[in-house]
Protein backbone atom coordinates (compact mmCIF):
# COMPACT_ATOMS: atom_id res chain seq x y z
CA UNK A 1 0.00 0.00 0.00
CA UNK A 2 1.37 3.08 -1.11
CA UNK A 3 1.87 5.54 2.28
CA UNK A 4 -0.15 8.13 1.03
CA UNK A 5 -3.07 6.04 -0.07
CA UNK A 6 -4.28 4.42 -3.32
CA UNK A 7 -4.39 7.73 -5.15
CA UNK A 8 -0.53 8.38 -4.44
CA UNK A 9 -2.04 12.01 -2.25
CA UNK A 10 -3.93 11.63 0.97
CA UNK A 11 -2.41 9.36 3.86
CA UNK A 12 -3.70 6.25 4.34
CA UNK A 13 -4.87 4.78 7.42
CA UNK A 14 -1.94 2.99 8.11
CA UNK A 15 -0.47 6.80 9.07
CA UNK A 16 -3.89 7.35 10.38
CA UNK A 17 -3.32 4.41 13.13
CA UNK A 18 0.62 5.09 13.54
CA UNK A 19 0.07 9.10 14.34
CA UNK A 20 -2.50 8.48 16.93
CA UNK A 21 0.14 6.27 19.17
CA UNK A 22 3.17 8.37 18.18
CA UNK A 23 1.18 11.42 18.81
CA UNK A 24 1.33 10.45 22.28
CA UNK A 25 4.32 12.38 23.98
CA UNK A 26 5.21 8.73 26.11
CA UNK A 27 3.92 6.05 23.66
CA UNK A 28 6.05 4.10 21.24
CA UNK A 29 4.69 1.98 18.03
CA UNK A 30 6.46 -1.26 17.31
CA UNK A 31 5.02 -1.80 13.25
CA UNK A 32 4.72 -5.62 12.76
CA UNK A 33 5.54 -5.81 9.21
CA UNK A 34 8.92 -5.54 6.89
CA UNK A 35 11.59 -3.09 7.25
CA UNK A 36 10.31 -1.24 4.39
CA UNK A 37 6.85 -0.23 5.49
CA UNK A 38 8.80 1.70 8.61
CA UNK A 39 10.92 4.31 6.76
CA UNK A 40 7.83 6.43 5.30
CA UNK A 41 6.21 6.30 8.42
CA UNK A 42 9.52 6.84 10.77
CA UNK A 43 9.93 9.82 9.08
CA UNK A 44 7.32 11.62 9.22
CA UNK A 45 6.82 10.99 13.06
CA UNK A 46 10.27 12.24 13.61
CA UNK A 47 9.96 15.27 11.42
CA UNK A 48 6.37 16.06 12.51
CA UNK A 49 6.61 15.31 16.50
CA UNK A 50 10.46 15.06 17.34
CA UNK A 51 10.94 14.26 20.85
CA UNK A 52 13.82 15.11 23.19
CA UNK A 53 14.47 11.74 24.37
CA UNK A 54 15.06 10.18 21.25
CA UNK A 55 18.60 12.25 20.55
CA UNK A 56 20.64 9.61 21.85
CA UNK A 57 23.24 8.51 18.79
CA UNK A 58 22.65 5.02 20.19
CA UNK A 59 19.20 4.61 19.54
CA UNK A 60 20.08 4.81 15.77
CA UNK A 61 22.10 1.94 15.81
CA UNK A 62 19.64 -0.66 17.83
CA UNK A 63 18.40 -3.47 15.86
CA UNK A 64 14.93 -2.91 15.76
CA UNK A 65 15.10 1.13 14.55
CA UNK A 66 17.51 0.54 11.39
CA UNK A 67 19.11 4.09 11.60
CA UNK A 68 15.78 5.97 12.43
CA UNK A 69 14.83 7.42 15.89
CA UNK A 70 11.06 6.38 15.63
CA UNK A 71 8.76 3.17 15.26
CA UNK A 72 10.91 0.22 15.92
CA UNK A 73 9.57 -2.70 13.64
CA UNK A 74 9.76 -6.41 13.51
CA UNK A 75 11.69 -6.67 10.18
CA UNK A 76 9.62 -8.96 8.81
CA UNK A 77 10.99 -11.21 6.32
CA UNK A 78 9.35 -14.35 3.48
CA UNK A 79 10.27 -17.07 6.00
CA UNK A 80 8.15 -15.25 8.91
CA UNK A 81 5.15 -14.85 6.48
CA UNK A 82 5.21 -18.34 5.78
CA UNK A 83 5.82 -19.52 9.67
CA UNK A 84 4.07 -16.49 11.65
CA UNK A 85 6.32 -13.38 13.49
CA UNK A 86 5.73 -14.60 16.80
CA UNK A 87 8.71 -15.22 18.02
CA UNK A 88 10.27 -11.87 16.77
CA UNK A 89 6.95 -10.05 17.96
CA UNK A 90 8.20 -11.60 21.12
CA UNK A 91 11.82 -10.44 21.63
CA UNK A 92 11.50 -7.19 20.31
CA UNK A 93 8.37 -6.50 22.49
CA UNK A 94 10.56 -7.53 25.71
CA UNK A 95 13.43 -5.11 24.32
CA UNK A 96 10.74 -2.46 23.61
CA UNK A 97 8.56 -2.88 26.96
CA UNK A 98 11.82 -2.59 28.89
CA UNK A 99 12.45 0.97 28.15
CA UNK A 100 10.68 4.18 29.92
CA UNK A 101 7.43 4.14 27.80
CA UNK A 102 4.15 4.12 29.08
CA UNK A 103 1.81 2.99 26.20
CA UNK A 104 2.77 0.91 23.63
CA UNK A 105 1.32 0.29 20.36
CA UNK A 106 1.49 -2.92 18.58
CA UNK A 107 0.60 -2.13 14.41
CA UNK A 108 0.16 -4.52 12.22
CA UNK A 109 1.12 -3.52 8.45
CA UNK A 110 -1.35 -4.49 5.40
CA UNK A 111 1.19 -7.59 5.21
CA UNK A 112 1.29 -8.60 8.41
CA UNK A 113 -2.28 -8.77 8.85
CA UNK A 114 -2.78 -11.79 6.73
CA UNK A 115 -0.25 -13.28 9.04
CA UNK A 116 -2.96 -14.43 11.43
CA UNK A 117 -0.98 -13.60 14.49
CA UNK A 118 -3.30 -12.89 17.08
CA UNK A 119 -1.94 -10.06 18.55
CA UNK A 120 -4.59 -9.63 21.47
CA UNK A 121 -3.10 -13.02 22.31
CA UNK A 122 0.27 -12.18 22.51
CA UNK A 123 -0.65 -9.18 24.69
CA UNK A 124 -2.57 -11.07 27.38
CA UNK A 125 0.51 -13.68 27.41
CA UNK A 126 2.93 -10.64 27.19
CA UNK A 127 1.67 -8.58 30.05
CA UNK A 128 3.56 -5.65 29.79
CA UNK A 129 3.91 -3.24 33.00
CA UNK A 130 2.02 -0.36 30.62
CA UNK A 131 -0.47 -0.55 29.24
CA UNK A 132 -0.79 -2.04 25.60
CA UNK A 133 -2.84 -1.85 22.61
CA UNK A 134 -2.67 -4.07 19.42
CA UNK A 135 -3.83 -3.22 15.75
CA UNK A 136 -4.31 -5.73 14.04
CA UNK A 137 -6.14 -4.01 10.70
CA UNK A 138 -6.70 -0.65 10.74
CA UNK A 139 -9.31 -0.40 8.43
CA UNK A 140 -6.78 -0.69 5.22
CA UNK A 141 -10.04 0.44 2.54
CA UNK A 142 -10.58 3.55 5.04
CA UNK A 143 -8.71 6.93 5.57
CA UNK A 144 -6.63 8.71 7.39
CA UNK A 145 -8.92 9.85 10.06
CA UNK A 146 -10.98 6.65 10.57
CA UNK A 147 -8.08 4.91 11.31
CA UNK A 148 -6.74 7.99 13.72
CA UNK A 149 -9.60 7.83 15.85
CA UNK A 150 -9.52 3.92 16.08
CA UNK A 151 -6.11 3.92 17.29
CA UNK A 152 -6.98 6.93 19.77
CA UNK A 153 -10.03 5.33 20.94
CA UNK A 154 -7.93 1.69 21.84
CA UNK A 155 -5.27 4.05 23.61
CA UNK A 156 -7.99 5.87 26.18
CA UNK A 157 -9.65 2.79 26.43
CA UNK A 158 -6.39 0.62 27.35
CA UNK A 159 -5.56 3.86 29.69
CA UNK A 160 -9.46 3.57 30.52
CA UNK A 161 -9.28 7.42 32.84
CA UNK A 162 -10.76 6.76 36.04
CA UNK A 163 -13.82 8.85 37.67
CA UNK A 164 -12.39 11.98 39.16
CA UNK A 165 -14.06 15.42 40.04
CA UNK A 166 -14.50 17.32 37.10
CA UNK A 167 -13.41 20.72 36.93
CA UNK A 168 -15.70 23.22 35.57
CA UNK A 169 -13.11 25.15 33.71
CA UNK A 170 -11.26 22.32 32.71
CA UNK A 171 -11.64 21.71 28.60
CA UNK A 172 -10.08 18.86 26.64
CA UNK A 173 -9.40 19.61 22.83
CA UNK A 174 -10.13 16.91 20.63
CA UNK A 175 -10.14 16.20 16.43
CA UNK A 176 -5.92 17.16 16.42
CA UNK A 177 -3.56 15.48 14.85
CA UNK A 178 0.36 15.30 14.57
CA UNK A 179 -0.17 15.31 10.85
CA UNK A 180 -1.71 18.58 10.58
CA UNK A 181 1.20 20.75 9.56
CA UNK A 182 2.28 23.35 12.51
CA UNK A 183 0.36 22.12 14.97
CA UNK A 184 2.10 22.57 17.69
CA UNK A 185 2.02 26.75 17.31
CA UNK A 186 -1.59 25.84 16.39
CA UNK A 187 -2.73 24.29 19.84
CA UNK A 188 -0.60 26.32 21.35
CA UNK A 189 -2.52 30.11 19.85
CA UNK A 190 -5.93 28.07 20.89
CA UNK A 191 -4.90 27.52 23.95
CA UNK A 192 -3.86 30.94 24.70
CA UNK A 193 -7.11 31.92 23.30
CA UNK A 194 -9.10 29.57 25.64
CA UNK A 195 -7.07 30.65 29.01
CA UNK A 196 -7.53 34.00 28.16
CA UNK A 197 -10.88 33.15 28.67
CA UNK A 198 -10.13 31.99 32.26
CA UNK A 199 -10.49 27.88 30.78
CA UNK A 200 -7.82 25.63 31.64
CA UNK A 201 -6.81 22.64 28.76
CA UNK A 202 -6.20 19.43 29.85
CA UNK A 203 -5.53 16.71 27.51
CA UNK A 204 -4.60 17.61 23.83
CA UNK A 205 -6.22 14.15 22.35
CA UNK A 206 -4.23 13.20 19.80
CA UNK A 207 -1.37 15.61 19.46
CA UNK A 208 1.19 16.14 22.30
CA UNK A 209 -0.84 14.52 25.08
CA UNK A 210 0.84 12.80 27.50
CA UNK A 211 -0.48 8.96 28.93
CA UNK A 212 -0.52 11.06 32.20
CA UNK A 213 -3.02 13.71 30.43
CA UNK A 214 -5.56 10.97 29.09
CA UNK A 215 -5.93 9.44 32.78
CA UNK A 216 -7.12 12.75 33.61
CA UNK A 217 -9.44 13.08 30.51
CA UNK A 218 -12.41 12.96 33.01
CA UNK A 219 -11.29 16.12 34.86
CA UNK A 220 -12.59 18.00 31.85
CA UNK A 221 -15.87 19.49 31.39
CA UNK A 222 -16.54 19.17 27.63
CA UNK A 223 -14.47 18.28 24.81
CA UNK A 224 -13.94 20.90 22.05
CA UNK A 225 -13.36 19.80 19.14
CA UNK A 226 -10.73 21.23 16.10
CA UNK A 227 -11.20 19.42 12.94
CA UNK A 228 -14.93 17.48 13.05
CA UNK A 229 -13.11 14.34 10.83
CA UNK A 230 -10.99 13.40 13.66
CA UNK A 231 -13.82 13.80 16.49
CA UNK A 232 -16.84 12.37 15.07
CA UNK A 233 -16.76 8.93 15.97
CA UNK A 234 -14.21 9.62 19.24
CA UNK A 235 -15.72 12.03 20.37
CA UNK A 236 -19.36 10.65 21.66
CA UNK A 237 -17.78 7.19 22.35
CA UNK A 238 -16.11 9.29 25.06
CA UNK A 239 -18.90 10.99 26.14
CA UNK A 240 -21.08 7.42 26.34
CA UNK A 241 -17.95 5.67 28.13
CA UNK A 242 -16.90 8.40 30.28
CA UNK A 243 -19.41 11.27 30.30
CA UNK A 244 -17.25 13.98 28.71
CA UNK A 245 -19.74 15.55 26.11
CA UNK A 246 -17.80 17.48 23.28
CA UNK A 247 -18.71 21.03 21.27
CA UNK A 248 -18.76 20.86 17.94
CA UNK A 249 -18.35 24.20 16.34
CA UNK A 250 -20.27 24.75 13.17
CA UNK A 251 -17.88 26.29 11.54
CA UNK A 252 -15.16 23.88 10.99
CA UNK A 253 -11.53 24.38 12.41
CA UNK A 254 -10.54 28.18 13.55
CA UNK A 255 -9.12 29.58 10.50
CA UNK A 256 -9.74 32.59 9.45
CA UNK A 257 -11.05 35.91 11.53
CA UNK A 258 -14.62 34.61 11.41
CA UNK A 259 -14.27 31.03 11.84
CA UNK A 260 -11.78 31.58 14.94
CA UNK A 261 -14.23 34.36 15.96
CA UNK A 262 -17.40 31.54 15.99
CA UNK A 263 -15.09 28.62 17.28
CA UNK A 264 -14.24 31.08 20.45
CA UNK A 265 -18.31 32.14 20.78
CA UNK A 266 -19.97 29.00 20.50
CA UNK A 267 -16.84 27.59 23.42
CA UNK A 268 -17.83 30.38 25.68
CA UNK A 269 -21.45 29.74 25.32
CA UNK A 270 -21.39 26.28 25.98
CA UNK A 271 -19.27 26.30 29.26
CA UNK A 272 -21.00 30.14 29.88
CA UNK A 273 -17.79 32.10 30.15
CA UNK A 274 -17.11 35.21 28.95
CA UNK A 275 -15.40 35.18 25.07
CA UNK A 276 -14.11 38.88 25.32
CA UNK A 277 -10.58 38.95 26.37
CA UNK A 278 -10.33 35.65 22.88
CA UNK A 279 -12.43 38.11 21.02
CA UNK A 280 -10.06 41.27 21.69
CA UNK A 281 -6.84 39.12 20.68
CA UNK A 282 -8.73 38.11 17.50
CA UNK A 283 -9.54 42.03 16.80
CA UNK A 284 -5.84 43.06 17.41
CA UNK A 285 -5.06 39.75 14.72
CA UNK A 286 -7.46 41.76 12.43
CA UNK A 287 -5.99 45.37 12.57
CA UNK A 288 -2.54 43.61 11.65
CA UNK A 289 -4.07 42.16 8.74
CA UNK A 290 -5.06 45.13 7.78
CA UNK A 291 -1.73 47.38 7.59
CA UNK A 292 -0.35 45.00 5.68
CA UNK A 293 -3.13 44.29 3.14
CA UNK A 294 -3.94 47.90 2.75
CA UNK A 295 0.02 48.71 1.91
CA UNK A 296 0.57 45.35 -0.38
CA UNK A 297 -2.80 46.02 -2.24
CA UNK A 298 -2.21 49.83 -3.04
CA UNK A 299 1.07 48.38 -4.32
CA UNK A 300 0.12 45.35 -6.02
CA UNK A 301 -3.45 45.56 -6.46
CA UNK A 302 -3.52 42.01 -4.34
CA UNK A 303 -4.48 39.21 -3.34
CA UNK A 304 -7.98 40.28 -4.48
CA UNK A 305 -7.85 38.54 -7.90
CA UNK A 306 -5.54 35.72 -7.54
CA UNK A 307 -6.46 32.36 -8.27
CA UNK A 308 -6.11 29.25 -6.02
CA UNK A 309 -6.76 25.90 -5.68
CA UNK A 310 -7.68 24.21 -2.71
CA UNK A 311 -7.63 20.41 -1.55
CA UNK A 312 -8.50 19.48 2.15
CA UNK A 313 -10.67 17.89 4.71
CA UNK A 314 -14.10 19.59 5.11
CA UNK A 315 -13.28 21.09 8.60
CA UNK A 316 -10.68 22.98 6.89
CA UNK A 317 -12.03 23.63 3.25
CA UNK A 318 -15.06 25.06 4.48
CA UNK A 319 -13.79 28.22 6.51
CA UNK A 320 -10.65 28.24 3.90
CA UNK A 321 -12.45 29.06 0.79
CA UNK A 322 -14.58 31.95 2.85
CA UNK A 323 -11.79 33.51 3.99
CA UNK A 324 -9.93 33.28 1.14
CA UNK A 325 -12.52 34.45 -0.99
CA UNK A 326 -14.90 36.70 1.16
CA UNK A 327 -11.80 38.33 3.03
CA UNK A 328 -8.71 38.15 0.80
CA UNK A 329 -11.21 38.20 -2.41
CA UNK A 330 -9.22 35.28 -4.11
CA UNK A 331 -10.79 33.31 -6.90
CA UNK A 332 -11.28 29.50 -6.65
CA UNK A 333 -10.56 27.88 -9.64
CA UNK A 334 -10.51 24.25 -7.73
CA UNK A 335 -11.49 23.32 -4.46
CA UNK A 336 -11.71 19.42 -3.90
CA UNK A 337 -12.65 17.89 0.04
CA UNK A 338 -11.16 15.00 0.72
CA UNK A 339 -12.48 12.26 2.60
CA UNK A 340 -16.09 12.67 3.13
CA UNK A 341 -17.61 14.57 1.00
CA UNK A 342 -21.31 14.04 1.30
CA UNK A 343 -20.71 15.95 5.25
CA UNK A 344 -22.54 19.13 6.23
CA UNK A 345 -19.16 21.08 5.88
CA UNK A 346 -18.31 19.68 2.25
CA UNK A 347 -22.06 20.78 1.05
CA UNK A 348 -21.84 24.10 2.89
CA UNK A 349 -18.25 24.23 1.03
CA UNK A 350 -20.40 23.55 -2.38
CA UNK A 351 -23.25 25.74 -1.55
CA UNK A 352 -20.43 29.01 -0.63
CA UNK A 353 -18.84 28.25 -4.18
CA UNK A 354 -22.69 28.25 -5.57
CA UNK A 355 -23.57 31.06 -4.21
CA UNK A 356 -20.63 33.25 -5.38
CA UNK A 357 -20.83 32.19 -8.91
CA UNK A 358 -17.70 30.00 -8.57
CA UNK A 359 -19.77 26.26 -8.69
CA UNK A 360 -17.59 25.33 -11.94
CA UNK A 361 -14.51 24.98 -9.07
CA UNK A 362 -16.02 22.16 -7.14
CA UNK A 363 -14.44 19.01 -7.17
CA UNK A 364 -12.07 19.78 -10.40
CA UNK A 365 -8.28 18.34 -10.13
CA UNK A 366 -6.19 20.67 -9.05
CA UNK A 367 -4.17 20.09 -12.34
CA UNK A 368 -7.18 21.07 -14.49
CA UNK A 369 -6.33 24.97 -14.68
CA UNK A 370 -2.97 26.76 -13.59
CA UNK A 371 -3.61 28.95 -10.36
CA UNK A 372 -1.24 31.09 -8.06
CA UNK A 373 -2.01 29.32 -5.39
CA UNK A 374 -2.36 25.80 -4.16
CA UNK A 375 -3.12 24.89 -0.81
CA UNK A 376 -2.95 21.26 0.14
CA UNK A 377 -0.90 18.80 1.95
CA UNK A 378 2.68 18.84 0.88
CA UNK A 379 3.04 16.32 -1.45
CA UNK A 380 0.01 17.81 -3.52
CA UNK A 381 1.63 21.30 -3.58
CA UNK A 382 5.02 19.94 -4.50
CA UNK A 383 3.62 17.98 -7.50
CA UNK A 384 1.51 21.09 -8.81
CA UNK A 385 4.38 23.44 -7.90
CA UNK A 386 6.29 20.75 -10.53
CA UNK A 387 4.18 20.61 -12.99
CA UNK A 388 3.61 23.94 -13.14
CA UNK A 389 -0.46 24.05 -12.05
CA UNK A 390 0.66 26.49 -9.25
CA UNK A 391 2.97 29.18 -9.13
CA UNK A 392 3.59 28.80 -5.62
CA UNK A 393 1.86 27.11 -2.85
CA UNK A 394 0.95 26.80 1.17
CA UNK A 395 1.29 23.14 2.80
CA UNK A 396 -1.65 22.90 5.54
CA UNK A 397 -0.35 19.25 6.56
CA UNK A 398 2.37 16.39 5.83
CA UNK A 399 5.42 18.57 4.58
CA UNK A 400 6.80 17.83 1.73
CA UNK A 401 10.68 18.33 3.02
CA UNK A 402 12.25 18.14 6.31
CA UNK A 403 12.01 21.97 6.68
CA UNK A 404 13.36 22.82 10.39
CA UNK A 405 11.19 25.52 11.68
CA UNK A 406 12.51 26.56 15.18
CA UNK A 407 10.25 29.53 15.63
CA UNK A 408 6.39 28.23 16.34
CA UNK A 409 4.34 29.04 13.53
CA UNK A 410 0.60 28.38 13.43
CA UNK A 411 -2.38 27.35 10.95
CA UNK A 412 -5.28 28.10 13.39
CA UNK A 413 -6.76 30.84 15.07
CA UNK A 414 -5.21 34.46 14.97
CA UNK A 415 -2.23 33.69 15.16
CA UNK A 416 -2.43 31.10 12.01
CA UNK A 417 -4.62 33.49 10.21
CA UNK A 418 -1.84 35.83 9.95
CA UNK A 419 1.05 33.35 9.36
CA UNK A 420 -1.22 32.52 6.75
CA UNK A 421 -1.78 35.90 5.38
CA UNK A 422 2.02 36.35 5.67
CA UNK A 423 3.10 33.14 3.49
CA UNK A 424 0.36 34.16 0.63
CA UNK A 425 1.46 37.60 0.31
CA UNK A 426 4.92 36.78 0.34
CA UNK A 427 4.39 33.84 -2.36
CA UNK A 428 2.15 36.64 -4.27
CA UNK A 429 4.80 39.62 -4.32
CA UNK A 430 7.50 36.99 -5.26
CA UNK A 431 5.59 36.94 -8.50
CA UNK A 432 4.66 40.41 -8.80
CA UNK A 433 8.65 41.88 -7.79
């Protein structure tokens, strides 16, 4: 299976499974399958969530890692297909279970599941001092986010949080994802946002959440959710297992003035706290915006005008396309949503583009018509960039390079609305200078 599913340009839920566990700040995956199948996969977790305990030069050069940092596998070979892997499963779980984790993830790979190891098996025999989930399929036909909240779901339910009192001021966010590009400075603006608002996060489901964090899960009052494709199955199991009801903001994922302004609203309302000191940071966000707009427009006569295209999830297509177009006054020549696209964000999505005379631009290939702009996960831009679809473009998830960025940027909220802003006027005056 090719890592970035059967179209060669969204992740498939292989990822899906694997960034769930290694999006865990203490959990480790250990991939049942052949070397291969760990290098994609390795990489990306170490480029998208590197962790300060895995510098050490030795870890490198231990069997089980093959000269990466991340997802130790079982190095499958033809003679363990034919005779099963459980006897490797074995000695590298001892090696793996000995060091300083506290959840580990056992994940099958498409190969590997038509093994027939039983896994849950080997667990129950195993019994490891933390606790341990296994994977046997994730869903292989499914995507990215299916698969995401599977894994998450096993991992709170192996951790199973016990009943605690719940603090009224006490929010979990939920619907993140290590994959999402930036995401880091993203939760990070949000929560700033949220404690401005005297709320206190706890766990970070999903992204940067420690075991430590999901045992607390029921501390929280609700759940607020950040992109609806990686919360909509999660997030009422947890609120039938464990009573932790989520919000569901109708307007997809904070980005964007008005989006972030209605994600901050409808989280104030629901836990009835006051949204003004969010509110005020989001106006100061907007009177930014607008010194530099007003200076690069009288200069350039931009961005109103330029084209883009636009592939991503609904959560983020939705509030993408009215802020690009209604704020920025961009044109959308293409705007495809991946994954579901039959969900009350895609058809609002549809209905925007129908109602500002720019229907023609749903779901065309990004390839159909050359744009300034593409904005899509990195390996999408890169390929349009190549063939020259785009002039330039802005990756909202899975990088395309191993770009070091030391200062936190941001996608969401204010603070991503403007590093937004600052990357498409920049790409924009490159062309115009």
């Amino acid at each position: 299976m090719h890592p970035l599913g059967t179209d060669a340009s969204e992740p498939d839920s292989l990822m899906g499974a694997i960034l769930a566990i290694e999006g865990i700040e203490d959990a480790v995956v250990l991939l049942n399958g052949p070397t291969g199948c760990k290098t994609f996969y390795g990489w990306v977790s170490n480029l998208q969530y590197p962790r300060s305990d895995h510098l050490s030069p030795g870890r490198f050069l231990q069997e089980f890692y093959f000269g990466q940092a991340r997802i130790p596998t079982t190095y499958l070979d033809e003679q363990d297909y034919v005779f099963g892997g459980s006897e490797k499963l074995a000695r590298i779980f001892d090696a793996i279970a000995a060091e300083s984790y506290a959840l580990i993830g056992i994940v099958n790979s498409p190969g590997a599941a038509l093994i027939g190891d039983d896994l849950q098996r080997f667990l129950r025999n195993a019994q490891p001092r933390v606790p341990a989930i296994a994977i046997e399929t994730p869903g292989f036909s499914t995507g990215m986010a299916s698969a995401h909240q599977q894994a998450l779901g096993a991992a709170v339910a192996a951790i199973d949080p016990p009943a605690c009192p719940a603090d009224p001021l006490c929010v979990n966010l939920l619907g993140i994802s290590i994959y999402h590009k930036h995401w880091q400075g993203s939760l990070g603006g949000l929560r700033r946002m949220l404690e401005a608002m005297g709320l206190r996060v706890g766990a970070m489901l999903g992204a940067g959440c420690s075991v430590a964090d999901i045992r607390a899960l029921r501390t929280a009052r609700r759940n607020v959710v950040v992109h609806q494709e990686y919360a909509d199955a999660i997030g009422p199991w947890i609120e039938a297992r464990y009573g932790v009801p989520s919000i569901v903001p109708g307007a997809g994922a904070p980005i964007g003035f008005e989006a972030t302004e209605q994600w901050v609203r409808e989280v104030a309302a629901a836990v009835d706290c006051d949204p003004s000191p969010a509110l005020r940071h989001i106006e100061d966000a907007r009177r930014i915006a607008f010194r530099h707009l007003n200076r690069f427009h009288l200069h350039t006569g931009l961005p109103k005008g330029a084209t883009f295209a636009l592939r991503a999830e609904a959560s983020t297509t939705s509030p993408m396309v009215k802020w690009l177009h209604g704020y920025l006054g961009m044109v959308p020549l293409a705007v495809q949503v991946s994954g579901d696209t039959d969900s009350a964000l895609a058809r609002e999505t549809h209905a925007y583009l129908r109602m500002i005379g720019c229907e023609q631009a749903w779901d065309v290939d990004l390839n159909s018509e050359p744009c300034d702009l593409v904005f899509a996960n990195g390996p999408i831009v890169a390929n349009a960039i190549a063939e020259g679809s785009a002039a330039a473009g802005v990756e909202l998830c899975l990088p395309s390079t191993d770009r070091i960025d030391v200062v936190p940027k941001a996608l969401l909220g204010s603070d991503g609305t403007l590093f937004l802003l600052e990357q498409i006027l920049n790409e924009l005056h490159d062309r115009v200078s």
